[in-house]
PDB file of N, CA and C in Angstrom:
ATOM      1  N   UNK A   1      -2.095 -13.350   1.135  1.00  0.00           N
ATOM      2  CA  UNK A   1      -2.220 -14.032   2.391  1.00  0.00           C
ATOM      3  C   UNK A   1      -3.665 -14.507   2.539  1.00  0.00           C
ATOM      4  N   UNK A   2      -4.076 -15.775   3.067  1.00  0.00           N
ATOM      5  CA  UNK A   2      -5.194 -15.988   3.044  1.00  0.00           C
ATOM      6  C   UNK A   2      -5.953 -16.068   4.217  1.00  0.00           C
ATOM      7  N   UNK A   3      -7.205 -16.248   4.476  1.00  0.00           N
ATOM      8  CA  UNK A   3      -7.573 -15.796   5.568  1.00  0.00           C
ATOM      9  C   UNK A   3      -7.548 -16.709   6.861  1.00  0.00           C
ATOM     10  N   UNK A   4      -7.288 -17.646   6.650  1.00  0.00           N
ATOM     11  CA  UNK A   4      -6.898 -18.330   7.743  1.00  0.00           C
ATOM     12  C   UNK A   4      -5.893 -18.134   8.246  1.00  0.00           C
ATOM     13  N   UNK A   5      -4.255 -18.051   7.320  1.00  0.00           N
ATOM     14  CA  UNK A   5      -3.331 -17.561   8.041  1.00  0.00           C
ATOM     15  C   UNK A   5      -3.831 -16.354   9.040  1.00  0.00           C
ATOM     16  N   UNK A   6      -4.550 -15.407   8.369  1.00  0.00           N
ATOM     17  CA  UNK A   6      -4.733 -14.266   9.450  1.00  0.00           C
ATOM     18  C   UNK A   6      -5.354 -14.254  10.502  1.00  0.00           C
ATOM     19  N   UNK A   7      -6.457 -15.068  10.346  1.00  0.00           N
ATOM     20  CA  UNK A   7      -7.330 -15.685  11.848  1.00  0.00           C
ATOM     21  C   UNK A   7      -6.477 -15.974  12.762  1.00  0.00           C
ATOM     22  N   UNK A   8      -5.253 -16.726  12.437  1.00  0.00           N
ATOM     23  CA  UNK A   8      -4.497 -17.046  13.502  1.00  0.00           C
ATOM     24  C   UNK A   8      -3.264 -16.186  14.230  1.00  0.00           C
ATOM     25  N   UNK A   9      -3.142 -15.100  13.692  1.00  0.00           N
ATOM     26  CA  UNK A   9      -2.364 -14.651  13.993  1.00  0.00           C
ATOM     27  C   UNK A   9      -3.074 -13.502  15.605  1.00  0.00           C
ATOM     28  N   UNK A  10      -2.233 -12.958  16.444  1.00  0.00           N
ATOM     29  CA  UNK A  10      -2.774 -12.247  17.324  1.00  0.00           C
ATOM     30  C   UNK A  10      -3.123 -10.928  16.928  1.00  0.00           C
ATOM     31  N   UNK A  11      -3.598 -10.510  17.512  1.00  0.00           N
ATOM     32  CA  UNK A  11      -4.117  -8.824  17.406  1.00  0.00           C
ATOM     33  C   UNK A  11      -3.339  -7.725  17.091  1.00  0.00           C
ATOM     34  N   UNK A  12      -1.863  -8.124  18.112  1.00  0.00           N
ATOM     35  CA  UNK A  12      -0.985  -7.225  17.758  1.00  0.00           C
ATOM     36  C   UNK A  12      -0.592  -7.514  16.600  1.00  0.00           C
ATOM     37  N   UNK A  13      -0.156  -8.558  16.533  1.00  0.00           N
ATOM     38  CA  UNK A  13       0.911  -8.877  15.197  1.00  0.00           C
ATOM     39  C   UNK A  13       0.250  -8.571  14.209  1.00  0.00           C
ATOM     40  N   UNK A  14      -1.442  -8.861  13.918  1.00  0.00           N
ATOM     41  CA  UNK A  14      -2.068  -8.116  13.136  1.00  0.00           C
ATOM     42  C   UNK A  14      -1.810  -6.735  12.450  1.00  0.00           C
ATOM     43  N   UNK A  15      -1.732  -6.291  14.204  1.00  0.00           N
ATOM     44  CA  UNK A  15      -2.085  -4.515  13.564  1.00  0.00           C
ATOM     45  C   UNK A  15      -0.661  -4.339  12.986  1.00  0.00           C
ATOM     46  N   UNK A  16       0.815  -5.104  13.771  1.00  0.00           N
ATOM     47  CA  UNK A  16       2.153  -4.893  13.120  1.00  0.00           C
ATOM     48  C   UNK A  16       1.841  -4.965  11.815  1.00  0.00           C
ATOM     49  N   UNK A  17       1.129  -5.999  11.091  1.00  0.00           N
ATOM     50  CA  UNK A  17       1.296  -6.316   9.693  1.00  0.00           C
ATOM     51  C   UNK A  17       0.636  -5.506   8.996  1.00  0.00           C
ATOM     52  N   UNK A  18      -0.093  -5.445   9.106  1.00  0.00           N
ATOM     53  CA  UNK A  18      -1.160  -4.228   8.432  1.00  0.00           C
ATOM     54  C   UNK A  18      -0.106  -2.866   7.790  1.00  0.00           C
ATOM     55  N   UNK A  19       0.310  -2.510   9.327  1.00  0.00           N
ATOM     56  CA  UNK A  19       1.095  -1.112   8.865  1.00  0.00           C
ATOM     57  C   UNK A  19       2.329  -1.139   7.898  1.00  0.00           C
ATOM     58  N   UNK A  20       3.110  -2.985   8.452  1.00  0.00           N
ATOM     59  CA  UNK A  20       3.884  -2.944   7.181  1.00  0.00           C
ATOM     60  C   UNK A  20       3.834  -3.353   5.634  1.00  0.00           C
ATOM     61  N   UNK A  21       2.376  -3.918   5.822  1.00  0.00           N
ATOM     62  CA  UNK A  21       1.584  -4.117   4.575  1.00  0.00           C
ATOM     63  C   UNK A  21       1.341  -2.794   3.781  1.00  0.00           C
ATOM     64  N   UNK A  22       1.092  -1.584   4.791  1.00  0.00           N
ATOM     65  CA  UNK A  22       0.330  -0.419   3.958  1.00  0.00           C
ATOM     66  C   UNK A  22       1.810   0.464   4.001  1.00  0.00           C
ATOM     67  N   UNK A  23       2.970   0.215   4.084  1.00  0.00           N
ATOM     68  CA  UNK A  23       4.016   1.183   3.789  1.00  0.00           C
ATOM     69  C   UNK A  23       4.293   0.075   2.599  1.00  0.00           C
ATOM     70  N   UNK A  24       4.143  -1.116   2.855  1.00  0.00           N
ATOM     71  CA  UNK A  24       4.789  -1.701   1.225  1.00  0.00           C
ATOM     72  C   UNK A  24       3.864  -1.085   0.125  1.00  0.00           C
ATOM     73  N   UNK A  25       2.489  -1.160   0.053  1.00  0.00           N
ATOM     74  CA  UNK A  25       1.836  -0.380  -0.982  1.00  0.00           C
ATOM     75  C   UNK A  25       2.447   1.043  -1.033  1.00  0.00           C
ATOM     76  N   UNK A  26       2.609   1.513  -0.325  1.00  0.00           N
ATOM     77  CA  UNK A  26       3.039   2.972  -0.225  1.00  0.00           C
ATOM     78  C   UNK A  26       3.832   3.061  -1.411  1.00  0.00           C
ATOM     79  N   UNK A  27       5.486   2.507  -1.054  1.00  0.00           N
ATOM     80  CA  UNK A  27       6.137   2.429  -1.878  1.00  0.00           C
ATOM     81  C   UNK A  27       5.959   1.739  -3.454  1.00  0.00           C
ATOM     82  N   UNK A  28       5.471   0.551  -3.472  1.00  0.00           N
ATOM     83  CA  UNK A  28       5.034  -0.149  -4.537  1.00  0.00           C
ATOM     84  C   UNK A  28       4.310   1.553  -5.371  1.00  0.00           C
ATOM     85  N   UNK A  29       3.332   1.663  -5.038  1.00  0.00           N
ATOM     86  CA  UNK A  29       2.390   2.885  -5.973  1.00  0.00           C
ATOM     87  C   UNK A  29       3.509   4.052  -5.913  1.00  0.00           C
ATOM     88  N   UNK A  30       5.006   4.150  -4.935  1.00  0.00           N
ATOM     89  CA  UNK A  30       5.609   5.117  -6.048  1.00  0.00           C
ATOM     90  C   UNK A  30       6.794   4.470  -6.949  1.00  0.00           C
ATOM     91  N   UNK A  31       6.693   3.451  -6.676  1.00  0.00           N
ATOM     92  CA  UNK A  31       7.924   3.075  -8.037  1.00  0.00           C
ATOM     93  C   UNK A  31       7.057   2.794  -8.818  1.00  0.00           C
ATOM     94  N   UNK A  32       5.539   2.903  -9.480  1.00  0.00           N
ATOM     95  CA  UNK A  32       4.976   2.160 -10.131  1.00  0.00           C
ATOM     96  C   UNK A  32       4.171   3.352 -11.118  1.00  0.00           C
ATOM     97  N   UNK A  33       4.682   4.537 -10.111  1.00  0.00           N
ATOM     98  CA  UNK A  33       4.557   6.100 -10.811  1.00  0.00           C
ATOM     99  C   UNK A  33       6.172   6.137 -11.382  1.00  0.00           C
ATOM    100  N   UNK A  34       6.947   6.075 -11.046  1.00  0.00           N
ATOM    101  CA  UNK A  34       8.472   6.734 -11.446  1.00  0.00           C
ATOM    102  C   UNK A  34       8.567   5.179 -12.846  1.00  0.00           C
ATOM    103  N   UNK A  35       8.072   4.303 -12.792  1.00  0.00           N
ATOM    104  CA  UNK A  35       8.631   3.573 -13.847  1.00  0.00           C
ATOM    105  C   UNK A  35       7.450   2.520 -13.315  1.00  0.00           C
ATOM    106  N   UNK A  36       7.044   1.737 -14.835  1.00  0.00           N
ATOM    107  CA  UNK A  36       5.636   1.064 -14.038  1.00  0.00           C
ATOM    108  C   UNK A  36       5.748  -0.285 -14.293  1.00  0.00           C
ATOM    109  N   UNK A  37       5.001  -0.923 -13.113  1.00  0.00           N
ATOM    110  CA  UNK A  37       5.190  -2.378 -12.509  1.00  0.00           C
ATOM    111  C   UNK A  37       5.200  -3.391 -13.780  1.00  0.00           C
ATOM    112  N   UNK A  38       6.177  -4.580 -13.642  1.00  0.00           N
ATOM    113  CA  UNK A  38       5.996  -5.446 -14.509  1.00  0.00           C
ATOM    114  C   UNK A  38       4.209  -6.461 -14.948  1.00  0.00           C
ATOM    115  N   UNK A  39       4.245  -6.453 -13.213  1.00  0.00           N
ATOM    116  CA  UNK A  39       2.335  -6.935 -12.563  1.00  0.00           C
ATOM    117  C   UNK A  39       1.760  -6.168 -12.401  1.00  0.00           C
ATOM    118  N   UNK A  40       0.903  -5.436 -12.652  1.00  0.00           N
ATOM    119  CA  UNK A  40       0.329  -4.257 -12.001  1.00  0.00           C
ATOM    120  C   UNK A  40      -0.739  -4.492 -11.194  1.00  0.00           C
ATOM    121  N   UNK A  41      -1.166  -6.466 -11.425  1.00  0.00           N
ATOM    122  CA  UNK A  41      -1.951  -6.910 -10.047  1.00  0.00           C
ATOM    123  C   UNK A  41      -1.506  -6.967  -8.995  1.00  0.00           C
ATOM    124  N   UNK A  42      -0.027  -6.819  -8.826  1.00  0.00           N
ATOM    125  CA  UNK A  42      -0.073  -6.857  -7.372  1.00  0.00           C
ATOM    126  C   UNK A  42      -0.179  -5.198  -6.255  1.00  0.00           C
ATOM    127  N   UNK A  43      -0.649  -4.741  -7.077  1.00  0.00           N
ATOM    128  CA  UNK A  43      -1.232  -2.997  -6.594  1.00  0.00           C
ATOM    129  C   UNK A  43      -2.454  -3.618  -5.415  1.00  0.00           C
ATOM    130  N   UNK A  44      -3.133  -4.460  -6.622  1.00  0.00           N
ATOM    131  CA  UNK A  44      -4.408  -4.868  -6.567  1.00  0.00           C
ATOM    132  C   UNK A  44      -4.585  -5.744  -5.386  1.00  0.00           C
ATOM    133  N   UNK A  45      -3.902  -6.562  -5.405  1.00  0.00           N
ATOM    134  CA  UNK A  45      -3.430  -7.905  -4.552  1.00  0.00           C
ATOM    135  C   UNK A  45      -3.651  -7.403  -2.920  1.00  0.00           C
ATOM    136  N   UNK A  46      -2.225  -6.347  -3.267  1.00  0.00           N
ATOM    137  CA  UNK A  46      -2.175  -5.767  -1.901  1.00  0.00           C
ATOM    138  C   UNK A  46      -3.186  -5.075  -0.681  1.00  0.00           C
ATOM    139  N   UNK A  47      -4.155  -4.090  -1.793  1.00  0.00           N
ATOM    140  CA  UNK A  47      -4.862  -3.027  -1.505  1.00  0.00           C
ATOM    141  C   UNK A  47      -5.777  -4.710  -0.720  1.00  0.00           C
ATOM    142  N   UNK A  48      -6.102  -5.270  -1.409  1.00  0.00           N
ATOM    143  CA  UNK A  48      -7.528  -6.686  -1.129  1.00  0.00           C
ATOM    144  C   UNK A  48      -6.739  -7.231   0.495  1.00  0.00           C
ATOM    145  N   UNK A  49      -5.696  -7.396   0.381  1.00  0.00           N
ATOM    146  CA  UNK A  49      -4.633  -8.634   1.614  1.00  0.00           C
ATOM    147  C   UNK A  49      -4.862  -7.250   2.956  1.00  0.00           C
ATOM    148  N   UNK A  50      -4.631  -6.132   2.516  1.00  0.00           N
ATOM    149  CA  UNK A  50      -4.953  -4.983   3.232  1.00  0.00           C
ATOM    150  C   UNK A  50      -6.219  -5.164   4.288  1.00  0.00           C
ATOM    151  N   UNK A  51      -7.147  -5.266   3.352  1.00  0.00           N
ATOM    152  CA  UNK A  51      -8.672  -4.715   3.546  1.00  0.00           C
ATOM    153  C   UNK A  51      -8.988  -6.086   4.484  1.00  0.00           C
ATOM    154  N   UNK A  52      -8.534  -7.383   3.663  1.00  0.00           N
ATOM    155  CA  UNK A  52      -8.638  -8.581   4.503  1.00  0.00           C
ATOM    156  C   UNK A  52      -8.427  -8.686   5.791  1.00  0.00           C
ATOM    157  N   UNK A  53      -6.897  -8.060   6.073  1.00  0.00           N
ATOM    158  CA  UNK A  53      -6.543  -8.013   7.149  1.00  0.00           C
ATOM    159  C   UNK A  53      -7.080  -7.099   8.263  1.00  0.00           C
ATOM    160  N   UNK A  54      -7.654  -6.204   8.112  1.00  0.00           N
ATOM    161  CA  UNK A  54      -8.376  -4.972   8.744  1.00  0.00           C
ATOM    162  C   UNK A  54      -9.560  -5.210   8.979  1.00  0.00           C
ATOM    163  N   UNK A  55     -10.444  -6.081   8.120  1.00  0.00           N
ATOM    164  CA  UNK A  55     -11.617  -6.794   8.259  1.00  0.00           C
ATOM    165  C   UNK A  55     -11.694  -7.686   9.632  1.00  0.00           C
ATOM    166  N   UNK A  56     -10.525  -8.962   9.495  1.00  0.00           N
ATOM    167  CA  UNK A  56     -10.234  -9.561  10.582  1.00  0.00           C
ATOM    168  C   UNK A  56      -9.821  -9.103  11.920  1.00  0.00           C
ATOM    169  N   UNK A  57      -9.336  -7.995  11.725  1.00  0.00           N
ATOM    170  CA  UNK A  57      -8.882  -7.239  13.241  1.00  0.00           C
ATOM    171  C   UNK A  57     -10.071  -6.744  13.988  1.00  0.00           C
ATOM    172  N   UNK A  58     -11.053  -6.269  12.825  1.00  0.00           N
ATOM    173  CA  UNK A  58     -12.033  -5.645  13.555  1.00  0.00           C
ATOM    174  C   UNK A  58     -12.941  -6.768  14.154  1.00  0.00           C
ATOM    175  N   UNK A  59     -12.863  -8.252  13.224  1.00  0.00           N
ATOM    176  CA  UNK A  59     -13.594  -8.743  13.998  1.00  0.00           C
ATOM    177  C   UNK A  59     -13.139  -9.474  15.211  1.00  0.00           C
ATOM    178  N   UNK A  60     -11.862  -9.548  15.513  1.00  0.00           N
ATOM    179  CA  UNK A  60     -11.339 -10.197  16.331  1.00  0.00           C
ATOM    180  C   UNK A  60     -11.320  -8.811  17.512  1.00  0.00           C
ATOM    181  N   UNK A  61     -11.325  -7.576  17.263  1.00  0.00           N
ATOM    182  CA  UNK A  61     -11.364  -6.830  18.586  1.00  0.00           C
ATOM    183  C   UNK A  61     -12.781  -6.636  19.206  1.00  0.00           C
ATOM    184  N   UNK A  62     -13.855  -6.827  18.161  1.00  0.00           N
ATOM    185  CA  UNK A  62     -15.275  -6.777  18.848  1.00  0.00           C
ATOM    186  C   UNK A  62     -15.566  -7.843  19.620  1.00  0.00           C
ATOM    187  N   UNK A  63     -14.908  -8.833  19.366  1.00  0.00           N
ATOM    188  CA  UNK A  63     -15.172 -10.169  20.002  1.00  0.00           C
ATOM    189  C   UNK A  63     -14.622  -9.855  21.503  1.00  0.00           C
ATOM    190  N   UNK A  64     -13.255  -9.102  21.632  1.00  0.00           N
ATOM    191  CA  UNK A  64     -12.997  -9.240  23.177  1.00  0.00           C
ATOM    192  C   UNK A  64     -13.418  -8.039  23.496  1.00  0.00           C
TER     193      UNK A  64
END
């Protein structure tokens, strides 16, 4: 996801995504223990779209 999509999105929907961003890694890192990923960048991908998104929240909540 790139960062403009996320600029635009609201605060909440933010924080919605985030959490269902960080249960998809969740799972991803255990099917990727029980039998391992065809990509193993998208571990990588995720953990970054994560951090992106959490970056932007924080700056969008200091602002209000």
């Amino acid at each position: 996801m790139k960062a403009s999509e996320v600029r635009e999105m609201s605060i909440s929907d933010l924080r919605d995504r985030i959490e269902v961003e960080k249960a998809a890694l969740d799972t991803m890192k255990i099917n990727h223990t029980i039998s391992p990923l065809e990509d193993t960048s998208k571990v990588r991908k995720a953990r970054r779209d994560i951090a992106r998104m959490m970056t932007i929240l924080a700056e969008k909540e200091k602002q209000n």
